[in-house]
N, C-alpha and C. Protein backbone atom coordinates (compact mmCIF):
# COMPACT_ATOMS: atom_id res chain seq x y z
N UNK A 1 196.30 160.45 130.74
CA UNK A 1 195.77 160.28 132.08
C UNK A 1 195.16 158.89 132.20
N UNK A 2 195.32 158.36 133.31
CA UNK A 2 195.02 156.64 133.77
C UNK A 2 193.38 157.00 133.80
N UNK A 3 192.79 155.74 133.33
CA UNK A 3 191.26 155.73 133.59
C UNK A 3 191.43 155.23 134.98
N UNK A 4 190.06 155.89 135.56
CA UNK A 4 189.52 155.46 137.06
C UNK A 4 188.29 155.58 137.08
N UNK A 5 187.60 154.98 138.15
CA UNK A 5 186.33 154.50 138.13
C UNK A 5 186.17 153.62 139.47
N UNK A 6 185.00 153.87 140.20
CA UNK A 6 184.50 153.13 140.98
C UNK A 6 183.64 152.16 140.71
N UNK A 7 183.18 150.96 141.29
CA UNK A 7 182.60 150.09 140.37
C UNK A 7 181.04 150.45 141.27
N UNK A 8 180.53 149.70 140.33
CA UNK A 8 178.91 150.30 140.48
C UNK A 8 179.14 149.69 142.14
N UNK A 9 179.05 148.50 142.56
CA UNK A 9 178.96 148.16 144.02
C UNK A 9 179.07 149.20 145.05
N UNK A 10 180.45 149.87 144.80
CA UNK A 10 180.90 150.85 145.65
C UNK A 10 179.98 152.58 145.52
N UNK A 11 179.77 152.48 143.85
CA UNK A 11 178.86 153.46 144.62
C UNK A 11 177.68 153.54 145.07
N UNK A 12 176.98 152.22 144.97
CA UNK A 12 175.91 151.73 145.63
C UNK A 12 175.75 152.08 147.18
N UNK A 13 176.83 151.40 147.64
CA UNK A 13 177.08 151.46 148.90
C UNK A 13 177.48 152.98 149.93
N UNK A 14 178.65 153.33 148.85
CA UNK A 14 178.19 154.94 149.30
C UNK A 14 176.80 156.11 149.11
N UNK A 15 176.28 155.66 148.10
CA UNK A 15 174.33 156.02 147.95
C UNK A 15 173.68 155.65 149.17
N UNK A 16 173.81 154.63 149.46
CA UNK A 16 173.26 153.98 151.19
C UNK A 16 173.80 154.31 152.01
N UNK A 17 175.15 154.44 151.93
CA UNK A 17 175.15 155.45 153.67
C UNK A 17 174.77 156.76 153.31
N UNK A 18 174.77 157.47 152.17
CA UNK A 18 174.29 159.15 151.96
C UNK A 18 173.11 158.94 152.99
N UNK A 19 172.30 157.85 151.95
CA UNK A 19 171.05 157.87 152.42
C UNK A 19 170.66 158.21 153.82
N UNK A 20 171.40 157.28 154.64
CA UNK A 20 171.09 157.08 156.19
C UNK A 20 171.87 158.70 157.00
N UNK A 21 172.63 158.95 156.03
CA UNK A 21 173.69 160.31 156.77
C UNK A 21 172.43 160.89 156.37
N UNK A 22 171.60 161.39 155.15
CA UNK A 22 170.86 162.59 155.30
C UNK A 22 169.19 162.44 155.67
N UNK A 23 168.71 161.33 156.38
CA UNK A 23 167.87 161.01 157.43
C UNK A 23 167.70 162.79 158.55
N UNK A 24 166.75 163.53 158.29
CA UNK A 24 166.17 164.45 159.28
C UNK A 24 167.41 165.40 158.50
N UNK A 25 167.14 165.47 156.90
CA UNK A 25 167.98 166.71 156.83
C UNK A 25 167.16 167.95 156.61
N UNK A 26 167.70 168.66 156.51
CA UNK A 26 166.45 170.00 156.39
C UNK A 26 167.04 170.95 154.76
N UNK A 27 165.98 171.61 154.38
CA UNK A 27 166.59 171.99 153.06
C UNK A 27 165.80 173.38 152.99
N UNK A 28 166.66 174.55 153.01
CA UNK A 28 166.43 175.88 153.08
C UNK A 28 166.81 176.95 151.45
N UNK A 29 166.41 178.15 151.54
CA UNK A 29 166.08 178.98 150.42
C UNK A 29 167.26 180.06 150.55
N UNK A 30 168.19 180.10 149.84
CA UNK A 30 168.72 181.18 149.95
C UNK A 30 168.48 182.50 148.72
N UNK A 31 168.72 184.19 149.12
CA UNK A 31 168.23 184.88 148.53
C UNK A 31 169.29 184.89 147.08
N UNK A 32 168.68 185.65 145.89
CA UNK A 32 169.66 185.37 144.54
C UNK A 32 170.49 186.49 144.95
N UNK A 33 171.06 187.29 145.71
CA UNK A 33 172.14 188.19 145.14
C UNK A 33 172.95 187.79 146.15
N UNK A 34 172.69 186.19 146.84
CA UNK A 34 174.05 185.28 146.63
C UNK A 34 174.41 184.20 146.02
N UNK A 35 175.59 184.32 145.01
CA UNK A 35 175.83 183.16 144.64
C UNK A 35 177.18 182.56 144.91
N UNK A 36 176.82 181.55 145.42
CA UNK A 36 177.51 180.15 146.14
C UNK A 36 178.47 179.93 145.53
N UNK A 37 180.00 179.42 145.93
CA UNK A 37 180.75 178.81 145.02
C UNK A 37 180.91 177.53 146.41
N UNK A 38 181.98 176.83 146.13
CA UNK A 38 182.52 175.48 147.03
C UNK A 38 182.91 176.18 147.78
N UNK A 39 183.27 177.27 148.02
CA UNK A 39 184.48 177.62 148.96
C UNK A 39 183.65 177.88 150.35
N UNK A 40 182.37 178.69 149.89
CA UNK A 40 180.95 179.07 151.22
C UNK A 40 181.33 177.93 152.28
N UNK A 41 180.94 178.55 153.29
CA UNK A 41 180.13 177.80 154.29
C UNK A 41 179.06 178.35 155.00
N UNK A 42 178.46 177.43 155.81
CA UNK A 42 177.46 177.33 156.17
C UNK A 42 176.97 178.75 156.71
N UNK A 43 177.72 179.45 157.18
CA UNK A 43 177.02 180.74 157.93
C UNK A 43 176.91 181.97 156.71
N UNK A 44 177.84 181.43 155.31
CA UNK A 44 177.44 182.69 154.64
C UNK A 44 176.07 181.88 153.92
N UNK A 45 175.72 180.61 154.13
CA UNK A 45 174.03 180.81 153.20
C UNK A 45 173.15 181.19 154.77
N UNK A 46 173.65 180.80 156.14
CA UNK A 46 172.79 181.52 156.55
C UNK A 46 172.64 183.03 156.91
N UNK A 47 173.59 183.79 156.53
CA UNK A 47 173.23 184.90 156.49
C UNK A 47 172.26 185.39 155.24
N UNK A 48 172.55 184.67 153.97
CA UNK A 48 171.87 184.68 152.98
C UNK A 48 170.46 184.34 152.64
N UNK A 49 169.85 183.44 154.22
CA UNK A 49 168.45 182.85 153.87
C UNK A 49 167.28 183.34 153.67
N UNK A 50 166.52 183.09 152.94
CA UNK A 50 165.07 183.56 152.63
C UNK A 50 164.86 183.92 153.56
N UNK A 51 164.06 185.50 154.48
CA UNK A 51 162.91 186.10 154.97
C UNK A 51 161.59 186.22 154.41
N UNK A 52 160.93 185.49 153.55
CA UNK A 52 159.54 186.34 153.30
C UNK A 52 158.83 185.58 154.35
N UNK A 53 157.65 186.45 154.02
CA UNK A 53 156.45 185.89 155.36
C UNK A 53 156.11 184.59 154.96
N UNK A 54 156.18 183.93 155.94
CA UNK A 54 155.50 182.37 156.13
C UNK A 54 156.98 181.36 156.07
N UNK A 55 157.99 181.97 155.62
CA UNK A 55 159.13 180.95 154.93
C UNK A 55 159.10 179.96 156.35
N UNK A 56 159.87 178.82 156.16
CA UNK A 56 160.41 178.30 157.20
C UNK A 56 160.91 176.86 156.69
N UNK A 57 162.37 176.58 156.84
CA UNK A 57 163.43 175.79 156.31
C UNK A 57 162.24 173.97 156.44
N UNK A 58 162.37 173.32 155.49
CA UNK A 58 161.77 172.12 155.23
C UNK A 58 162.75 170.98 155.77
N UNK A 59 162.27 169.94 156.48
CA UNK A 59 163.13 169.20 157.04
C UNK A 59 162.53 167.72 156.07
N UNK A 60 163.39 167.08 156.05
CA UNK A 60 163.19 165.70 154.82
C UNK A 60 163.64 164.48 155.87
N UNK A 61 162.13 163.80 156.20
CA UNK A 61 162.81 162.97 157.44
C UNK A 61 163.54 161.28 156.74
N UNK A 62 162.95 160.91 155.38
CA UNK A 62 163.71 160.33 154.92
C UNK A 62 163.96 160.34 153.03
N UNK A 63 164.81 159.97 153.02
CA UNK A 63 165.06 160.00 151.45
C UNK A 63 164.81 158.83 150.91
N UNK A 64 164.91 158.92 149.58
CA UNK A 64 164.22 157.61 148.29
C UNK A 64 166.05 156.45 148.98
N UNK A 65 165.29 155.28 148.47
CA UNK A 65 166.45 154.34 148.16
C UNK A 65 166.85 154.58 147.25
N UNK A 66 168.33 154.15 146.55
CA UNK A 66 169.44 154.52 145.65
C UNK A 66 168.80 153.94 144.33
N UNK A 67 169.08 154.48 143.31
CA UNK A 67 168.37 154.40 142.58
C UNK A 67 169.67 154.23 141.00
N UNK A 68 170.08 153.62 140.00
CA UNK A 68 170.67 154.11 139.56
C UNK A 68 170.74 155.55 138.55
N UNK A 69 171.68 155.84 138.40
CA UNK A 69 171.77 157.41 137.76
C UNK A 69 172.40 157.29 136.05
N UNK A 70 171.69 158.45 135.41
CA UNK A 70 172.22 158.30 134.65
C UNK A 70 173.52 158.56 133.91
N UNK A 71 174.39 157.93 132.87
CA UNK A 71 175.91 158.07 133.17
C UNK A 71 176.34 157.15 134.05
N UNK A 72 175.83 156.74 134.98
CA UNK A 72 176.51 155.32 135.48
C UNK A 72 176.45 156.18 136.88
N UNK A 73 176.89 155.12 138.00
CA UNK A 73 176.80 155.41 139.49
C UNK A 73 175.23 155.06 140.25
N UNK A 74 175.37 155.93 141.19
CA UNK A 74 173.74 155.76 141.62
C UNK A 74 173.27 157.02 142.57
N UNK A 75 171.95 157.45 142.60
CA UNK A 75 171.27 158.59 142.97
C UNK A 75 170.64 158.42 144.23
N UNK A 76 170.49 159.46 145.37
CA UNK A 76 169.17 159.16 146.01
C UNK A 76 168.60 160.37 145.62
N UNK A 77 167.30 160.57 146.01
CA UNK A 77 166.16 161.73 145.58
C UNK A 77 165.58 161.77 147.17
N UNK A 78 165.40 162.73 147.48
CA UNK A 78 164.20 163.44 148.75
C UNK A 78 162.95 163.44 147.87
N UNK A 79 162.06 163.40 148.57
CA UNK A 79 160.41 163.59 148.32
C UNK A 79 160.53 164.97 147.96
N UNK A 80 159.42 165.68 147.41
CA UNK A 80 159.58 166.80 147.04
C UNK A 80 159.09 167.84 148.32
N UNK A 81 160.04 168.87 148.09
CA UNK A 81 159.67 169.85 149.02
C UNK A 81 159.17 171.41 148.53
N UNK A 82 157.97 171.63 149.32
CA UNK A 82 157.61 172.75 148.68
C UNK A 82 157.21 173.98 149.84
N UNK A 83 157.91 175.09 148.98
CA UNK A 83 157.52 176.36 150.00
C UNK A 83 156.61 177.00 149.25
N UNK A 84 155.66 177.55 150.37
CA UNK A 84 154.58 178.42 149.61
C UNK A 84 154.41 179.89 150.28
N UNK A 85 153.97 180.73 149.43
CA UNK A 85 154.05 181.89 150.12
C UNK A 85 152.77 182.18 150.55
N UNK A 86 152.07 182.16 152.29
CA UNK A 86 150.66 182.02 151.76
C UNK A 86 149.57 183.44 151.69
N UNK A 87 150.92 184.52 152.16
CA UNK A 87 150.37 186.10 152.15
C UNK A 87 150.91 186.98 151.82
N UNK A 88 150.40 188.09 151.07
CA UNK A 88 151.75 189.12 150.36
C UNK A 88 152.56 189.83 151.37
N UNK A 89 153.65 189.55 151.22
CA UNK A 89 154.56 190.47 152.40
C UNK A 89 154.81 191.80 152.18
N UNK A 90 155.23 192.72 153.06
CA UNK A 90 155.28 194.18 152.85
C UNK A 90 156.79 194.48 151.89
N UNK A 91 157.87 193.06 152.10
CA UNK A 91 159.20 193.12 151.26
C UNK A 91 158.86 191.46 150.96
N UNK A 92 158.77 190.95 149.68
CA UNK A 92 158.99 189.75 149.32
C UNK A 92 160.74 189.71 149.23
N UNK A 93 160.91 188.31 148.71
CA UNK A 93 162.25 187.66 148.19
C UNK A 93 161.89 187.27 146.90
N UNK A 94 163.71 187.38 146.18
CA UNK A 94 163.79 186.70 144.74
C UNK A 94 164.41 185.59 145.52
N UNK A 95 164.30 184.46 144.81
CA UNK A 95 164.95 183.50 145.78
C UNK A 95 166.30 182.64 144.22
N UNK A 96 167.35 182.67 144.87
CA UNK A 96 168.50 182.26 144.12
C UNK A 96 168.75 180.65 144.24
N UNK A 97 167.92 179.91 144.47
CA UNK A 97 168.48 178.34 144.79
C UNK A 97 168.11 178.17 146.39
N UNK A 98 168.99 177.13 146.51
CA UNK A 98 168.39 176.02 148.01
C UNK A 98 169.62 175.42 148.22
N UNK A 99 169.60 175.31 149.34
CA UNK A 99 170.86 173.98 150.00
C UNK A 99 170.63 173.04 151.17
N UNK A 100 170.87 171.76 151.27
CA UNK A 100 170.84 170.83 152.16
C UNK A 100 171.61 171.22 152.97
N UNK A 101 171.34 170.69 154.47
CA UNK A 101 172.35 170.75 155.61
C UNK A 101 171.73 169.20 156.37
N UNK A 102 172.60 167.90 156.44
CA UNK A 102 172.39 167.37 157.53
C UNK A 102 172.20 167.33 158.54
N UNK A 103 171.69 166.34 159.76
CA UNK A 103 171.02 166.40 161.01
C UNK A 103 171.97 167.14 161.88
N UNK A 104 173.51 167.29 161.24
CA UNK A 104 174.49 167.76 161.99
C UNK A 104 174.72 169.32 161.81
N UNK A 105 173.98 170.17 160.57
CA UNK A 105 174.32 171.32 160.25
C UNK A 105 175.32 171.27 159.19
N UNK A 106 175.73 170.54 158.37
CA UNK A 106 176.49 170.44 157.36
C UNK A 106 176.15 170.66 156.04
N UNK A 107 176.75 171.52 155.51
CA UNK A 107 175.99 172.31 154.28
C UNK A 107 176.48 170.60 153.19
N UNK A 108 175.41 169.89 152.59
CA UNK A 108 175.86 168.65 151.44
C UNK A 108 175.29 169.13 150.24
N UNK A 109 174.26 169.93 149.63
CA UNK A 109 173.60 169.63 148.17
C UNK A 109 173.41 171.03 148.01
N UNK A 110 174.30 172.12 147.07
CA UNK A 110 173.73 173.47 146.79
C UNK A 110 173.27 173.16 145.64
N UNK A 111 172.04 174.17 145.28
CA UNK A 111 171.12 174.13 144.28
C UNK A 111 170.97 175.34 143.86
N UNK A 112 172.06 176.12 142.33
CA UNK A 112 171.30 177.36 141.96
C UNK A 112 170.61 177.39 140.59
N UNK A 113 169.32 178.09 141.12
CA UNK A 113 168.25 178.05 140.28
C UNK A 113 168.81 178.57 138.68
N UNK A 114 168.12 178.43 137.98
CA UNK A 114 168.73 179.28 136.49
C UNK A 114 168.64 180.46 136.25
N UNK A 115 167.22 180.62 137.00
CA UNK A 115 166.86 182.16 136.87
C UNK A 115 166.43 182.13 138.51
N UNK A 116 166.45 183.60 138.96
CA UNK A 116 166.08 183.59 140.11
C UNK A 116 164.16 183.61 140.41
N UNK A 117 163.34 182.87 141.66
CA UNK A 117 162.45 182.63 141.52
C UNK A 117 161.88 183.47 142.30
N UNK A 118 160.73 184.53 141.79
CA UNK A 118 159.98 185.57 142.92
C UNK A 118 158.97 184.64 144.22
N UNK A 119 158.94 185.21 145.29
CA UNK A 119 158.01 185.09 146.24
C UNK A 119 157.86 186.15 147.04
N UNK A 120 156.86 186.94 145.91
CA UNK A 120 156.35 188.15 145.93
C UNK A 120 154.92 188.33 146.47
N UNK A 121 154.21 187.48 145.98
CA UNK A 121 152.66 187.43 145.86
C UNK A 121 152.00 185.93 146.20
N UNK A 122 151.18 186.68 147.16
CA UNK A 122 149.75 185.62 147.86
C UNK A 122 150.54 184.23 146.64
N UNK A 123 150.60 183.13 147.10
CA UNK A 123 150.47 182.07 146.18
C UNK A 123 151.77 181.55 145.69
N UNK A 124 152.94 182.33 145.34
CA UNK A 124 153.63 181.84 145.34
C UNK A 124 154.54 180.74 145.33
N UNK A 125 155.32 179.64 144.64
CA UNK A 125 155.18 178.46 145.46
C UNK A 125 157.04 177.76 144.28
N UNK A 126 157.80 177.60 145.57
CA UNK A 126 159.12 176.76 145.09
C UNK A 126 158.62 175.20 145.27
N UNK A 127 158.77 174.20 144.29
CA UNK A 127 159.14 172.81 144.47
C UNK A 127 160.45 172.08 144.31
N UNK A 128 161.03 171.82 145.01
CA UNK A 128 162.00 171.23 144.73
C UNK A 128 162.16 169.55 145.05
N UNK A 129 163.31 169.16 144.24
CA UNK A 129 163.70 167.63 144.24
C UNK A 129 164.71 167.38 144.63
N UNK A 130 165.46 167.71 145.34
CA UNK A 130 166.72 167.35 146.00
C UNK A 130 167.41 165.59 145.50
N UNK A 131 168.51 165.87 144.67
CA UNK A 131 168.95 164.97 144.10
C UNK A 131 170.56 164.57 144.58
N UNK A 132 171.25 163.49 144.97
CA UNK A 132 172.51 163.78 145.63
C UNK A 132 173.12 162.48 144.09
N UNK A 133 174.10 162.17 143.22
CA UNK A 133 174.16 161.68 142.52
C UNK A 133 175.89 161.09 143.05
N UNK A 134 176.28 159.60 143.01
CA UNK A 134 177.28 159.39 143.49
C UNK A 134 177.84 158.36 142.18
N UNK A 135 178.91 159.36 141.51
CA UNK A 135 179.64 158.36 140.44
C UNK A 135 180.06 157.78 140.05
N UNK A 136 180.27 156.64 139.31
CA UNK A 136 180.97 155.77 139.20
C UNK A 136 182.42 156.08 138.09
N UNK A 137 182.31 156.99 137.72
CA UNK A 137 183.10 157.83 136.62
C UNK A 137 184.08 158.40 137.35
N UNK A 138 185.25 158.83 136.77
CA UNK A 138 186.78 159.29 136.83
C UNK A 138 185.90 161.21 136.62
């Protein structure tokens, strides 16, 4: 098989428009007894989204500048986002991961957790780092 590769420039440049494409994206909780493959779209994580009391989808009005990654290419990162649970609900959620949707509704960054995370109890609390990584590698 032929080597291929983008050169760092190019994925620089595609890191910077990510960047500006995911400007006012929002980043939501879906429950663990779904798991995601490529094929999903958008209406099966929202049928899938977190209900516990207080939830409500985090919007990221801008992201980090490109950063390089490791392995070669380059990264952007969102600020961290955090849900908290701030009262015990009468049904909590296990929560299975997170996914980005741009300003347009476009599902871009699924995230499943390793283990699934309770938000069961007063206190509760997901952080996440939303990482989009663009390669320079074959």
């Amino acid at each position: 098989m032929p080597t291929r590769f983008f050169p760092n420039t190019r994925a620089l440049d595609e890191a910077t428009t990510l960047q500006t494409e995911m400007a006012l994206s929002v980043v939501k909780l879906f429950l663990s007894t779904f798991i995601p493959t490529p094929d999903n779209v958008v209406g099966d994580y929202d049928t899938n989204e977190a209900t516990f009391t207080t939830y409500a989808p985090q919007t990221i009005t801008a992201w980090l500048d490109p950063v390089s990654a490791v392995g070669g290419g380059y990264r952007i990162t969102a600020p961290t986002v955090q849900f908290d649970l701030a009262s015990t609900p009468a049904s909590g959620n296990m929560i299975g991961g997170y996914w980005v949707e741009n300003a347009g509704g476009d599902v871009v960054l699924v995230t499943i957790f390793d283990a699934p995370v309770p938000m069961t109890v007063a206190g509760n609390s997901i952080q996440v780092n939303p990482t989009i990584v663009v390669p320079n590698g074959s």
